[in-house]
Protein backbone atom coordinates (compact mmCIF):
# COMPACT_ATOMS: atom_id res chain seq x y z
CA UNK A 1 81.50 103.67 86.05
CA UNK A 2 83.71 105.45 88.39
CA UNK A 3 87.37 104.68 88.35
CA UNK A 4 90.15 106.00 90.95
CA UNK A 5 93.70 106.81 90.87
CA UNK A 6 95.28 106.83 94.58
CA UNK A 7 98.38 106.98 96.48
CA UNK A 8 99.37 104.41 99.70
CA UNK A 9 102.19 105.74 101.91
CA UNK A 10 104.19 103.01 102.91
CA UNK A 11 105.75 102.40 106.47
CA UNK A 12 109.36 103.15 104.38
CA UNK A 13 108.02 106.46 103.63
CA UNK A 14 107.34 105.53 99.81
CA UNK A 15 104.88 106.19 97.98
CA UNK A 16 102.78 103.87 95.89
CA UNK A 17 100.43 104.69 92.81
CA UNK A 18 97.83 102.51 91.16
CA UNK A 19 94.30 102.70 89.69
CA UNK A 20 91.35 100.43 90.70
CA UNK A 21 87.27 100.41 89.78
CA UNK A 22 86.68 99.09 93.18
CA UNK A 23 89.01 101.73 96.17
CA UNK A 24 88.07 99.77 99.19
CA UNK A 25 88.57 96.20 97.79
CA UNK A 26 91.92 96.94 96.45
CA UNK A 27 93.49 99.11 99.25
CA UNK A 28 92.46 95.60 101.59
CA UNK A 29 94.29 93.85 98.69
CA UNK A 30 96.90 96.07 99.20
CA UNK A 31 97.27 95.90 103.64
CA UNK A 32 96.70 91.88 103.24
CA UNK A 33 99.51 91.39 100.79
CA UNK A 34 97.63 90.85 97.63
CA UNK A 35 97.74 93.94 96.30
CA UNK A 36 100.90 94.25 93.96
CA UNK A 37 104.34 93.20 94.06
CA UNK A 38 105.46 96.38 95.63
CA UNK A 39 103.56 96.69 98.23
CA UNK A 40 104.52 93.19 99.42
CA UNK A 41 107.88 94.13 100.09
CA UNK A 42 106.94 98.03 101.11
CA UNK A 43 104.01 97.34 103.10
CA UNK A 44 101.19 99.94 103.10
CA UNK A 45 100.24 102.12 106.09
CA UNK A 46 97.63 104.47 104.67
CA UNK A 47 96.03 105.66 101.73
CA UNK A 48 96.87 108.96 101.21
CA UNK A 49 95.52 110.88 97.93
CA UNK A 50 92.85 109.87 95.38
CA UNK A 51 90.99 111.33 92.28
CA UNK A 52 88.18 110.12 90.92
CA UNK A 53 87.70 109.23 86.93
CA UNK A 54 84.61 108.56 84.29
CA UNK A 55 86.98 106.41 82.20
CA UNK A 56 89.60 103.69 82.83
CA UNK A 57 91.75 105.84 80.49
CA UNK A 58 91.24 108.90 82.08
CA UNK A 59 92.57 107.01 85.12
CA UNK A 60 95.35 105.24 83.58
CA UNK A 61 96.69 108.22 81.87
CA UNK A 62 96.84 110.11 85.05
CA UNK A 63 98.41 107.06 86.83
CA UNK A 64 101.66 107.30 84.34
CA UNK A 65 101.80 111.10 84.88
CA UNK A 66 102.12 110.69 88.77
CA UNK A 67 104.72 107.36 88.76
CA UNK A 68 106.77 109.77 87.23
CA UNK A 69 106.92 112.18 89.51
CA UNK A 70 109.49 112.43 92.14
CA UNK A 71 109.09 111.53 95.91
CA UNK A 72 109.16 114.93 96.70
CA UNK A 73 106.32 116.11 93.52
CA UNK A 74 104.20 113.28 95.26
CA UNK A 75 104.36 115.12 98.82
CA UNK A 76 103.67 118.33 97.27
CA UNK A 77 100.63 116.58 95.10
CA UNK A 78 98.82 115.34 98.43
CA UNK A 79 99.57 118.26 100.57
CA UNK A 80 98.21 120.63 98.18
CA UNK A 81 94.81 118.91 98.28
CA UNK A 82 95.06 118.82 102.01
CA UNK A 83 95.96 115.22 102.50
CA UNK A 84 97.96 113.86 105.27
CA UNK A 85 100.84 111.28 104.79
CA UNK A 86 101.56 111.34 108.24
């Protein structure tokens, strides 16, 4: 089973982090209001980075590693792998 970590930017500029089994069910979660508590009140524009996982654990360990990054170590994280937040 495949498992992804991603990144929404948010119309505020912020940046959101989760994990999910099923990407394109849980980013509509997400634009629809359904998604999380945060993204209710920061509401989602676009995805914006993902990696792909084998395990749930693989994908929740490297889900705690990016939350903790700063705003900034986020940016540099999706433009390195040639994503656009904008």
């Amino acid at each position: 089973m495949t498992f992804f970590v991603y990144i929404l930017l948010c119309e505020d500029g912020s940046f959101y982090t989760g994990y999910t089994k099923n990407l394109d069910n849980r980013v509509k979660q997400h634009m629809n209001g359904k998604g999380a508590r945060y993204t209710k009140s920061h509401k989602p524009k676009k995805i914006v980075y993902v990696e792909l996982f084998e395990t749930r654990s693989g994908a929740l360990k490297r889900e705690r590693r990016i939350k903790k990054n700063s705003h900034n170590q986020k940016q540099g994280l999706i433009t390195k792998n040639n994503y656009s937040p904008n």
